[in-house]
Protein backbone atom coordinates (compact mmCIF):
# COMPACT_ATOMS: atom_id res chain seq x y z
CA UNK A 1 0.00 0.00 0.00
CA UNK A 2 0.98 3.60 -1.08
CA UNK A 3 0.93 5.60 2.16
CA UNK A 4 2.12 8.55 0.73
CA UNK A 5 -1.21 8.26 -1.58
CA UNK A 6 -3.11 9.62 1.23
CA UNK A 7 -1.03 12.14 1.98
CA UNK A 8 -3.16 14.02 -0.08
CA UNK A 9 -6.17 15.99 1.59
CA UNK A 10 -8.84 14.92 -1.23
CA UNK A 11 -7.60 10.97 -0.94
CA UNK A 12 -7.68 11.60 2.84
CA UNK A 13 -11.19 13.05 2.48
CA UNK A 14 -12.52 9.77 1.31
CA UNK A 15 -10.87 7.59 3.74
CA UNK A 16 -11.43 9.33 7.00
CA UNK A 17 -14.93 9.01 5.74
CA UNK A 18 -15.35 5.37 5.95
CA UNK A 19 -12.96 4.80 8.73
CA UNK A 20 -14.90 7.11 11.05
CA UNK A 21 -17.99 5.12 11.49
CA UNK A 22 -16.31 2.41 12.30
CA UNK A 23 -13.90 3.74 14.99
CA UNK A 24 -17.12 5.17 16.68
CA UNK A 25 -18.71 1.98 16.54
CA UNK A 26 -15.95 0.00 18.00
CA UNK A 27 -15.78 2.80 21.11
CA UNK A 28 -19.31 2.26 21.67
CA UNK A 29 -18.99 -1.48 21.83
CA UNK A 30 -15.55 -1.15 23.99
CA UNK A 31 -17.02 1.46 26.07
CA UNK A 32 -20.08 -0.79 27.05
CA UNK A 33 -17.84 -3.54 27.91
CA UNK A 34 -15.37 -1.54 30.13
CA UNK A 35 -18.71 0.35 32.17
CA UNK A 36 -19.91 -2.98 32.74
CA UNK A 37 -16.66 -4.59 33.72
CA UNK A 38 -15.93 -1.12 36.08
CA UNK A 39 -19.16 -1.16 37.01
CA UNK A 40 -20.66 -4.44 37.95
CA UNK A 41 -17.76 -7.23 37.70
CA UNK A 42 -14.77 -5.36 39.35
CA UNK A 43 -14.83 -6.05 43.24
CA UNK A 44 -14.96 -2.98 45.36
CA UNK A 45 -12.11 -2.07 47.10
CA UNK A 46 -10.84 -2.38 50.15
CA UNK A 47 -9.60 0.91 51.19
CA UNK A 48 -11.62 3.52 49.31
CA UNK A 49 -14.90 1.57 48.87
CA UNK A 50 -17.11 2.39 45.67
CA UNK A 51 -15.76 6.07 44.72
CA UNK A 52 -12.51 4.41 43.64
CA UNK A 53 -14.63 3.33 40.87
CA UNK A 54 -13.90 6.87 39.06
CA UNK A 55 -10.77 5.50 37.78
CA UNK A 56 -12.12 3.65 35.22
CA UNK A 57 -13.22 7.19 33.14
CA UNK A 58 -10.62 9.19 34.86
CA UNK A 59 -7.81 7.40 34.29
CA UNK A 60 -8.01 6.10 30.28
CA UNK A 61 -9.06 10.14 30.09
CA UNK A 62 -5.67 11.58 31.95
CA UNK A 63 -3.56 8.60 29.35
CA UNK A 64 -5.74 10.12 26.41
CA UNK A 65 -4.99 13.60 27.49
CA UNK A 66 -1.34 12.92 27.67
CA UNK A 67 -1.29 10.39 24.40
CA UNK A 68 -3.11 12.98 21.95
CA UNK A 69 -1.09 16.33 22.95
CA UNK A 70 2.00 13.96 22.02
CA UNK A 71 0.33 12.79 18.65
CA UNK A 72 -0.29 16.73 18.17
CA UNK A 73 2.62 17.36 18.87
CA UNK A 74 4.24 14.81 15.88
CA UNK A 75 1.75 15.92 13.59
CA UNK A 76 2.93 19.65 14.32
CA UNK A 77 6.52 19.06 14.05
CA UNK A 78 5.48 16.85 10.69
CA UNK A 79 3.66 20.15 9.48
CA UNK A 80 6.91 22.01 10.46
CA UNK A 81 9.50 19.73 8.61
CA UNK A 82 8.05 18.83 6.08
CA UNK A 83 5.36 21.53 5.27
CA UNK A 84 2.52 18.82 4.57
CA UNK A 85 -0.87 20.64 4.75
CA UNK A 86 -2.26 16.93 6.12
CA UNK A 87 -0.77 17.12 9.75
CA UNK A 88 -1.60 20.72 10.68
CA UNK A 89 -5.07 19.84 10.03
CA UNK A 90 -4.42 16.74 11.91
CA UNK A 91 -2.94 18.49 14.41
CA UNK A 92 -6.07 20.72 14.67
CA UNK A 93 -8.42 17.85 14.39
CA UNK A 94 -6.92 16.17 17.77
CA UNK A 95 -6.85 19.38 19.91
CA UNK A 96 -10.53 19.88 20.63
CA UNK A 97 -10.72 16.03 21.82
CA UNK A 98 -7.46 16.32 24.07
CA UNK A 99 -8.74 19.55 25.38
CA UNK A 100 -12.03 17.19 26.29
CA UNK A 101 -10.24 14.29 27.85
CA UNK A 102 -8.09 16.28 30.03
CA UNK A 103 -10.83 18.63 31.22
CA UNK A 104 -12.72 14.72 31.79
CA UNK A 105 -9.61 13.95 33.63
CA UNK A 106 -9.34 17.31 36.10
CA UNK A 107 -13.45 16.82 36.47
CA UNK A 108 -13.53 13.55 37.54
CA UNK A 109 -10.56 13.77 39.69
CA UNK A 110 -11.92 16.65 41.60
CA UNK A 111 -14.88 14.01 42.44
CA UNK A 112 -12.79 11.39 43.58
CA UNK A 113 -10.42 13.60 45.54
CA UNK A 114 -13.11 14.89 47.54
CA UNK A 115 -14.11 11.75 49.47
CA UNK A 116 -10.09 10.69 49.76
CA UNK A 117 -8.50 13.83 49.93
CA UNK A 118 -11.37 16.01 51.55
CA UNK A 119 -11.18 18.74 48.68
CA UNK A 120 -12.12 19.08 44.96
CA UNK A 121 -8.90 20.84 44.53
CA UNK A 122 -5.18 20.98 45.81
CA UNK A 123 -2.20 22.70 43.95
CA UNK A 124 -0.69 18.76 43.88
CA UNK A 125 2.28 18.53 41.00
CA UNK A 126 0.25 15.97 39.30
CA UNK A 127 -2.99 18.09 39.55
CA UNK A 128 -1.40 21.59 38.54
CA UNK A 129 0.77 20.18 35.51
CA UNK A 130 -2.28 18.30 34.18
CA UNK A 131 -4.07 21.79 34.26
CA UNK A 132 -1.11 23.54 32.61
CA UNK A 133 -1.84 20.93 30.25
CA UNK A 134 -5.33 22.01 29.83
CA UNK A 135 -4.30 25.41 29.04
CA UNK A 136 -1.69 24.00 25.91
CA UNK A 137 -4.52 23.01 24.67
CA UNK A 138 -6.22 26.25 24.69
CA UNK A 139 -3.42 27.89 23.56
CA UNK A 140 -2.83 25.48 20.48
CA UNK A 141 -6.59 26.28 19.45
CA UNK A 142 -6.62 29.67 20.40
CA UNK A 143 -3.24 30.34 18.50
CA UNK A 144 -3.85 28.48 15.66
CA UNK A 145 -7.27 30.47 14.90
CA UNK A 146 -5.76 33.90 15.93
CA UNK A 147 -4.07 34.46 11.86
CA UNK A 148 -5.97 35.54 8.89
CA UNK A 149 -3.69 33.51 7.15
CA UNK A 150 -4.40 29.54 8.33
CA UNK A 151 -0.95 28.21 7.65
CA UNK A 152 0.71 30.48 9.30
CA UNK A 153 -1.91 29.91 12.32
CA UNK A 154 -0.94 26.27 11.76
CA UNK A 155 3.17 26.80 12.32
CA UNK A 156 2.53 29.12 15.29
CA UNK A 157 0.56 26.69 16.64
CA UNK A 158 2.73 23.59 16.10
CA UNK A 159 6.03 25.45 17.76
CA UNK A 160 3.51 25.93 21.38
CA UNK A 161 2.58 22.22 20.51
CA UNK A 162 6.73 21.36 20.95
CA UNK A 163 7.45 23.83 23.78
CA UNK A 164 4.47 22.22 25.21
CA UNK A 165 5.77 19.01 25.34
CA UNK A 166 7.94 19.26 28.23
CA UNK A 167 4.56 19.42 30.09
CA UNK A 168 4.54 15.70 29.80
CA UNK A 169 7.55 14.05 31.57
CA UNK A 170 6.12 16.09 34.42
CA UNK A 171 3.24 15.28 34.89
CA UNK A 172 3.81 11.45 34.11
CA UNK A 173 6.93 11.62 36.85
CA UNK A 174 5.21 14.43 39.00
CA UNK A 175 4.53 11.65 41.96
CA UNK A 176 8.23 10.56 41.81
CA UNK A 177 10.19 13.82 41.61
CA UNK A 178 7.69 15.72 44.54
CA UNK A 179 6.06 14.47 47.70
CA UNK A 180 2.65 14.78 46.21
CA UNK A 181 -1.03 13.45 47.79
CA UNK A 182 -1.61 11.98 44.35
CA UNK A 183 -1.21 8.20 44.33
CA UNK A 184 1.44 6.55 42.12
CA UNK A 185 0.71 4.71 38.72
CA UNK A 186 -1.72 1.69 39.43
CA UNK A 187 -0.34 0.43 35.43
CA UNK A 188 3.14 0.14 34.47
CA UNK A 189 5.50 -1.39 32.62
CA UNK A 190 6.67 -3.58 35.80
CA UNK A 191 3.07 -4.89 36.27
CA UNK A 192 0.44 -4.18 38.08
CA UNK A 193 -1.25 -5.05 41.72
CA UNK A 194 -4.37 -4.52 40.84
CA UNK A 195 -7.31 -7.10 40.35
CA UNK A 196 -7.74 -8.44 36.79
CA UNK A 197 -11.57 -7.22 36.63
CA UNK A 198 -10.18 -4.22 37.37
CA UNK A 199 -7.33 -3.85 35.13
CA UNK A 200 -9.22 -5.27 32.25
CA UNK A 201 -12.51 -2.98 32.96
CA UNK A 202 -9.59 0.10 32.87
CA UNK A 203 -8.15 -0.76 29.55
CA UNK A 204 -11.45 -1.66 27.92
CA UNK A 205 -12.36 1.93 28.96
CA UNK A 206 -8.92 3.02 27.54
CA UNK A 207 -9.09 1.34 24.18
CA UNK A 208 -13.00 3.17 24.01
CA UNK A 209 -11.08 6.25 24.62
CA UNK A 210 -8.29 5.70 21.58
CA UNK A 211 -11.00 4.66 19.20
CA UNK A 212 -13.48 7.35 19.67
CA UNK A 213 -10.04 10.38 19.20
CA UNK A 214 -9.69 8.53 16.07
CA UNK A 215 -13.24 8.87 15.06
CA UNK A 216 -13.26 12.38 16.38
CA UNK A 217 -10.41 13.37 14.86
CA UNK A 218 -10.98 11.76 10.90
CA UNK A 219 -14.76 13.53 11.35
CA UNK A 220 -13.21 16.67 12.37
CA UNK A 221 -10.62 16.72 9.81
CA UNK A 222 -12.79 16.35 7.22
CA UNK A 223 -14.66 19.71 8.15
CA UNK A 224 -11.03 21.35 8.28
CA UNK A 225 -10.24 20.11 4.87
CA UNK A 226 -13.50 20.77 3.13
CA UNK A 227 -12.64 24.46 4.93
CA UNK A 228 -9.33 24.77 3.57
CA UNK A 229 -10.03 22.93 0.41
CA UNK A 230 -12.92 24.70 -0.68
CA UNK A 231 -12.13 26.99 -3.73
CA UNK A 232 -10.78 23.51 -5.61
CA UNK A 233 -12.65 21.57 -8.14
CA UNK A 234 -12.79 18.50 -6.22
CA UNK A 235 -14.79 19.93 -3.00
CA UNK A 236 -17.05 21.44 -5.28
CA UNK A 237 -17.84 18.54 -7.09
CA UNK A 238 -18.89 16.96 -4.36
């Protein structure tokens, strides 16, 4: 297969459009299973009773949050490099979505902290860096629709997206490098202690997650490209 063949926005155009459905069809299906696994199969535990049952939106949403700024982020230095008109509006595309799943993430912390911690809010490393995080994503939108001219929106917007980046080692190391409240990783490449209901209810919810961005994104950046691509002859033979 000829990647490079969809490099183009017009072949893009007609694939996005079939694999959309498909990617929101698969979330549905994965997100069902992972509620009901979350919800009704996982045991409750020990220590923090029923509210620790929050982790099964808020934590695929604070992975998402960190996983699609870092896609972004490749798609803006791809835009950057290589001046392909394709990744800035992927780039675009995924913003709104990571701006959702780490405002899901802060949200349905702030319920879970209040019960444990006693307050919706502390100025914890973890906590604070995931809302700096919060605010790149503001900024990427907000700077990539403040030019006239959209590409050069797109390029200011893609060098935040790098600076940005350095947001991420922080927060993901934020509970080793400070004494914060927040708890450490539950997941990791060592393994896990945590029962297999559990684990398999979280990454059900997390593969939900992945495949609805994907939808998201291909049904967003088809609205950017029909945008951007409007004055040619193949949008308006459509």
């Amino acid at each position: 297969m000829n990647f490079f063949y969809f490099a183009s926005p017009s072949t893009f155009y007609r694939l996005a459009g079939i694999l959309a459905p498909w990617c929101f069809a698969v979330a549905a299906i994965l997100g069902a299973a992972g509620l009901y696994v979350g919800l009704v199969q996982a045991p409750t535990d020990a220590q923090q009773g029923e509210v620790y049952r929050v982790i099964f939106i808020h934590v695929p949403a604070a992975w998402m949050s960190m996983f699609l700024y870092f896609v972004m982020a490749c798609y803006g230095a791809m835009s950057l490099t290589f001046n392909t008109r394709l990744a800035a509006m992927m780039a675009r595309a995924l913003a709104p979505t990571g701006a959702m799943f780490t405002f899901v993430a802060l949200w349905t912390g702030a319920f879970w902290g209040r019960p444990t911690w006693g307050a919706y809010w502390v100025w914890d490393a973890r906590l604070t860096s995931e809302l700096v995080l919060l605010f790149l994503y503001f900024g990427f939108i907000a700077l990539g629709n403040a030019f006239e001219d959209p590409r050069r929106g797109d390029r200011a917007a893609a060098l935040l997206a790098l600076i940005g980046v350095v947001n991420l080692p922080i927060i993901y190391f934020s509970v080793l490098w400070w004494n914060t409240l927040h708890q450490g990783s539950s997941v990791s490449f060592k393994g896990t202690s945590m029962h297999v209901s559990m684990l398999t209810g979280m990454l059900l919810m997390a593969f939900a997650f992945w495949s609805y961005s994907i939808g998201t994104a291909l049904a967003r950046v088809r609205t950017i490209i029909l945008e951007r691509e409007r004055r040619t002859r193949w949008v308006r033979a459509l």
